[in-house]
Protein backbone atom coordinates (compact mmCIF):
# COMPACT_ATOMS: atom_id res chain seq x y z
CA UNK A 1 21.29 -11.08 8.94
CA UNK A 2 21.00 -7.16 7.95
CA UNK A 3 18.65 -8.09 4.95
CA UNK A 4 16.35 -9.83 7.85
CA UNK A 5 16.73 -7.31 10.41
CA UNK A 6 16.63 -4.27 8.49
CA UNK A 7 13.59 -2.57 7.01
CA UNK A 8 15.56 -1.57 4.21
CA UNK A 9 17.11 -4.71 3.56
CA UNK A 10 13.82 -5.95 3.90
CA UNK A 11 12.95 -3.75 0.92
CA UNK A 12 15.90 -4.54 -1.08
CA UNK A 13 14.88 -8.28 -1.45
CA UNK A 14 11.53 -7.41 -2.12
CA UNK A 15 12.84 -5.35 -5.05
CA UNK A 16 15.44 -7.78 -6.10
CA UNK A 17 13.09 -10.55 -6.30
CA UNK A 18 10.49 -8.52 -7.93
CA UNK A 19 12.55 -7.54 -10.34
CA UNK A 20 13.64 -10.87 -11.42
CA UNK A 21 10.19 -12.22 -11.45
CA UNK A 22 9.45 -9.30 -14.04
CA UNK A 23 12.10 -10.96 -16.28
CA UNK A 24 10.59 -13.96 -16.05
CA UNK A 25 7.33 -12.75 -17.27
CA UNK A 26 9.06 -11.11 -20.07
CA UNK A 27 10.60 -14.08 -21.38
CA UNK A 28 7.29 -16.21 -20.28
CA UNK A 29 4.97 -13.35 -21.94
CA UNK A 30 7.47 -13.72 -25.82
CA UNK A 31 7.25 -17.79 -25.42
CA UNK A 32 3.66 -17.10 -25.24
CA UNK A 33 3.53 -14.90 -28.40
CA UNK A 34 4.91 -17.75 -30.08
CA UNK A 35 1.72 -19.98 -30.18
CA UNK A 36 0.05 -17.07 -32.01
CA UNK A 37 2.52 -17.54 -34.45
CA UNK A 38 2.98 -21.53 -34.73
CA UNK A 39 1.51 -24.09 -33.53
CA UNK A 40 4.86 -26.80 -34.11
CA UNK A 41 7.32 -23.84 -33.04
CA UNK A 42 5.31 -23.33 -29.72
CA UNK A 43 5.19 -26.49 -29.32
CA UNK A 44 9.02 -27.31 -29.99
CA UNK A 45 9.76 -25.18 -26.98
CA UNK A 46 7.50 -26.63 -24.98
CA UNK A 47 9.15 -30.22 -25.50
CA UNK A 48 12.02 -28.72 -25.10
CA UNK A 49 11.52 -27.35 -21.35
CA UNK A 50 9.15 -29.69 -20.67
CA UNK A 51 10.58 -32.65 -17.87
CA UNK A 52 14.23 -31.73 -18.48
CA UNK A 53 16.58 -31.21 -15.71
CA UNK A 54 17.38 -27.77 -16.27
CA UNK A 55 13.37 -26.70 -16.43
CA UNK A 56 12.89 -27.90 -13.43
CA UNK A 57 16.06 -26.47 -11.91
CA UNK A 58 14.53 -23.20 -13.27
CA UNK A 59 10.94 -23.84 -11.83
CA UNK A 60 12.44 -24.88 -8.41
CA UNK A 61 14.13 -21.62 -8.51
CA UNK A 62 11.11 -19.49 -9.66
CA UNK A 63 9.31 -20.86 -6.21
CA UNK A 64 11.72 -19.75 -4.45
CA UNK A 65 11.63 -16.02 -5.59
CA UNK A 66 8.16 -16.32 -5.75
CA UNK A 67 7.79 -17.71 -2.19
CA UNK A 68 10.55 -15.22 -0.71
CA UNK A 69 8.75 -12.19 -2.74
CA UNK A 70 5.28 -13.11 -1.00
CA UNK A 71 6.82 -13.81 2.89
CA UNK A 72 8.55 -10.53 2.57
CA UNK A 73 6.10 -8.47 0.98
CA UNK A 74 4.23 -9.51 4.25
CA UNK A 75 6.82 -9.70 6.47
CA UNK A 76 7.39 -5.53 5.33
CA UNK A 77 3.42 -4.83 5.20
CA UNK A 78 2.91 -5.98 8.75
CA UNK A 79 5.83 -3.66 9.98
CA UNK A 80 4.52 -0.89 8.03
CA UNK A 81 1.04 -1.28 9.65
CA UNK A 82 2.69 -1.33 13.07
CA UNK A 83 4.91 1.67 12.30
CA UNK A 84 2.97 3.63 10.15
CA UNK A 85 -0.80 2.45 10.39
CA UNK A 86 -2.16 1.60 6.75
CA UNK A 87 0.68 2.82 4.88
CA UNK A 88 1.73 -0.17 2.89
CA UNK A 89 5.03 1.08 0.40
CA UNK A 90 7.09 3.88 2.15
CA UNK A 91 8.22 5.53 -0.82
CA UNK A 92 9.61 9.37 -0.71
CA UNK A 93 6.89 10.70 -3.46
CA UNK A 94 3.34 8.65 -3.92
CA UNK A 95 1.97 9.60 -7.67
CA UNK A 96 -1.64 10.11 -7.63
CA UNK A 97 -2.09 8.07 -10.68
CA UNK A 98 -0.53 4.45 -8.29
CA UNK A 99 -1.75 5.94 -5.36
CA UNK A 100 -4.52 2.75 -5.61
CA UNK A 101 -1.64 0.57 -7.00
CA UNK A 102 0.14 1.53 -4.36
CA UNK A 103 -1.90 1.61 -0.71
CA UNK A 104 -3.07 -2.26 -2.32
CA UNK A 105 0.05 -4.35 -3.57
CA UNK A 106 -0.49 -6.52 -0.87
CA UNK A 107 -4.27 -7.05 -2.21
CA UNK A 108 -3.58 -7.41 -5.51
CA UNK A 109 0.08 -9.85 -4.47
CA UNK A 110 -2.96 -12.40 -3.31
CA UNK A 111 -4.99 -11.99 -6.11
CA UNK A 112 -1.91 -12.72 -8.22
CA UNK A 113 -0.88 -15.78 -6.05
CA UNK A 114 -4.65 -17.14 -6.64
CA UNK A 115 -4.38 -16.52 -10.26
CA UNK A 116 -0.70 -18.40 -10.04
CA UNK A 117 -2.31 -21.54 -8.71
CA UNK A 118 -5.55 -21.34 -11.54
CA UNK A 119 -2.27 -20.78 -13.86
CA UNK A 120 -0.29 -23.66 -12.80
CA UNK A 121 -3.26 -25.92 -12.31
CA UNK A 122 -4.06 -25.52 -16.20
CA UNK A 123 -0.71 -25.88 -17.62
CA UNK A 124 2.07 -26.73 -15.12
CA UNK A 125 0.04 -29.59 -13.42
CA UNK A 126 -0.97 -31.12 -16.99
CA UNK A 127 2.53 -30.68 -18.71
CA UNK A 128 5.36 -30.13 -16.49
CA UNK A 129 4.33 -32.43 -13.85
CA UNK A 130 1.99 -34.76 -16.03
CA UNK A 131 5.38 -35.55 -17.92
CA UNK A 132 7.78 -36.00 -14.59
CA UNK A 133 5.10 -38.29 -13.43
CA UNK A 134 4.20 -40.29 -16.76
CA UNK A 135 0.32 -39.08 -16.33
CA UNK A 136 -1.15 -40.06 -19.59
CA UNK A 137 -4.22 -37.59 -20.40
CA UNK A 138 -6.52 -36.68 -23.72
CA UNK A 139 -3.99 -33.92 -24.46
CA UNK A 140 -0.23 -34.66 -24.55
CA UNK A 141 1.85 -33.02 -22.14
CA UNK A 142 3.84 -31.68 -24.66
CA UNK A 143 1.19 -30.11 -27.03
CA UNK A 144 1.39 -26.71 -24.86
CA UNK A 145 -1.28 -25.17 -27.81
CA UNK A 146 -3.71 -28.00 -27.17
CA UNK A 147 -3.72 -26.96 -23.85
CA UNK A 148 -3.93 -23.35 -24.33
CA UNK A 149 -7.13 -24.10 -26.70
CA UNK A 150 -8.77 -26.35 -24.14
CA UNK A 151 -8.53 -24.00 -21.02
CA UNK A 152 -10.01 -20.47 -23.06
CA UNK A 153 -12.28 -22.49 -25.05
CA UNK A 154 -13.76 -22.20 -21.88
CA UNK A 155 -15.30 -18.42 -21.39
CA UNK A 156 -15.12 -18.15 -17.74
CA UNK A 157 -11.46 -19.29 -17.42
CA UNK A 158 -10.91 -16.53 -19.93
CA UNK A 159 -12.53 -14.43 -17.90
CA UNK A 160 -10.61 -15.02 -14.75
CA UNK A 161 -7.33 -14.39 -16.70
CA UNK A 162 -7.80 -11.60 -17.68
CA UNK A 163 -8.79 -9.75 -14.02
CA UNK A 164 -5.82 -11.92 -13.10
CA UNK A 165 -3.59 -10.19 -15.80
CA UNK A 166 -5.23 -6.66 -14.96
CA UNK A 167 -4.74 -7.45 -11.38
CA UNK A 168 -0.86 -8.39 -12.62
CA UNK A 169 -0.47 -5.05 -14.19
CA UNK A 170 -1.48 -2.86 -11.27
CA UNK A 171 1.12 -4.87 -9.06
CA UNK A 172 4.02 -4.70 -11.80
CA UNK A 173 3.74 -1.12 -12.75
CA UNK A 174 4.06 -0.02 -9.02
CA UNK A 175 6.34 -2.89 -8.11
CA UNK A 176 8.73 -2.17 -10.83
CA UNK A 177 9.47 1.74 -10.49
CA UNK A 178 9.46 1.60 -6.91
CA UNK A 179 11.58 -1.53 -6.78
CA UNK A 180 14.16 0.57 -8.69
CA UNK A 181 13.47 3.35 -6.23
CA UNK A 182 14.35 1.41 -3.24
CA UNK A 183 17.93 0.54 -5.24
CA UNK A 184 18.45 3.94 -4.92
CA UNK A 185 17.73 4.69 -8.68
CA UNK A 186 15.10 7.72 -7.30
CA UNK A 187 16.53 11.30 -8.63
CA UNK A 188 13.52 13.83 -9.47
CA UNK A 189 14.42 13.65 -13.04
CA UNK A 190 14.45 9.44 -13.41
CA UNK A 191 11.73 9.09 -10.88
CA UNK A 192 9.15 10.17 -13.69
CA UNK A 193 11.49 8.44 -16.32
CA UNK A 194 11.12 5.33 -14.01
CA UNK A 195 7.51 5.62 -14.09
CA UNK A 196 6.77 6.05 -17.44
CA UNK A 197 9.33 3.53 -18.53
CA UNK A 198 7.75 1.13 -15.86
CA UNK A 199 4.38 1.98 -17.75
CA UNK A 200 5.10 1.24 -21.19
CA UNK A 201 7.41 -1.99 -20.29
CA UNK A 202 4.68 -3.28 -18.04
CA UNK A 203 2.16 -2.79 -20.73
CA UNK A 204 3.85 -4.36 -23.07
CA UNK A 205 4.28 -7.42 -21.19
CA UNK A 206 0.74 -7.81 -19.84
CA UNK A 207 -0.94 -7.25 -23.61
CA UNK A 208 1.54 -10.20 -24.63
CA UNK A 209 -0.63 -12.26 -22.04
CA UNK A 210 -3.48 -11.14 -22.71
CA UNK A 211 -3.17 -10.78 -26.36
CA UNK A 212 -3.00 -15.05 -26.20
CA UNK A 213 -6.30 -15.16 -23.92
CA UNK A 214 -7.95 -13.31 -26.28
CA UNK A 215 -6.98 -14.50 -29.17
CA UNK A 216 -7.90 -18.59 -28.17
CA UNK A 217 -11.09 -17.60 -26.40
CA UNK A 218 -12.41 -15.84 -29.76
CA UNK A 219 -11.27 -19.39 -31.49
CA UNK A 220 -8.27 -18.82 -32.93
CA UNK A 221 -5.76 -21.92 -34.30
CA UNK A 222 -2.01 -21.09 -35.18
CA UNK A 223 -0.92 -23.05 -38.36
């Protein structure tokens, strides 16, 4: 009851959540990496998630951070407005350089949601759930590089991910240090560690992404 009726508990399941979402993407964002590499070995790990029991397990369990992040990241924007007017993260110092970042994570959570439901269109729709429900189609459901090559052989998808992924970035790198703010990890000395730490590692993960879009869109075929 105290993390639904307190602001700050509130806060701390926003940053919870967020911060196991990030660890998702890390580990989605080096599977990824992996088609630029091989074609069989990215596809070996797709077979091997694919239908099985503990995949899904795992992508039940995804929604549900994903769906808790979202209600309370608007649950705690809507209080915020009421209490504060337009002041969207209460945090005790506001950067200049995520003061955008920061007065829009709510703008840039939707964008990210819309680019989630492009995202699982394309893949999870025609793998994950193409295999659960024995949909036969002109690319297997297990041949996750076929995929990737048929949706950024298309320009404009490509073009959509990647303002999704730039969108992405903007949310992370102020999600993530202020996430670990909020947990009370917020001295003057690791709040700029925090930052630039959050900088880098967000980076990192978003050029992983992006590295993949690029790479198919300009035609490229792993061995």
């Amino acid at each position: 009851m105290w993390l639904i009726n307190s602001s700050i508990g509130r806060k701390v399941v926003m940053s919870v959540t967020g911060i196991a979402l990030i660890l998702f993407l890390t580990f989605h964002a080096s599977m990824n990496v992996v088609a630029l590499i091989s074609r069989e070995g990215y596809n070996m790990i797709c077979e091997f998630l694919g239908s099985n029991w503990y995949a899904v397990a795992a992508t039940i369990g995804l929604a549900a951070l994903v769906l808790l992040h979202f209600v309370y990241a608007l649950w705690l924007t809507v209080q915020n407005r009421k209490a504060r007017g337009a002041d969207r993260y209460a945090v005790t110092d506001k950067p200049a350089k995520v003061e955008w970042a920061s007065q829009n994570m709510l703008v840039l959570g939707f964008i990210v949601i819309a680019g989630m439901g492009l995202h699982l269109f394309n893949f999870w729709y025609n793998m994950m759930y193409a295999e659960l429900a024995g949909i036969e189609g002109a690319i297997s459901p297990t041949d996750g590089v076929g995929h990737i090559v048929n949706t950024f052989s298309c320009p404009v998808y490509s073009i959509i991910y990647l303002v999704w992924l730039a969108a992405l970035w903007f949310h992370l790198n102020h999600g993530f240090w202020s996430a670990l703010q909020t947990l009370g990890w917020n001295g003057k000395i690791w709040f700029n560690r925090w930052r630039t730490i959050s900088c880098i590692y967000t980076t990192l993960v978003i050029a992983m992404f992006a590295a993949v879009v690029i790479a198919f869109a300009l035609g490229y075929q792993p061995c």
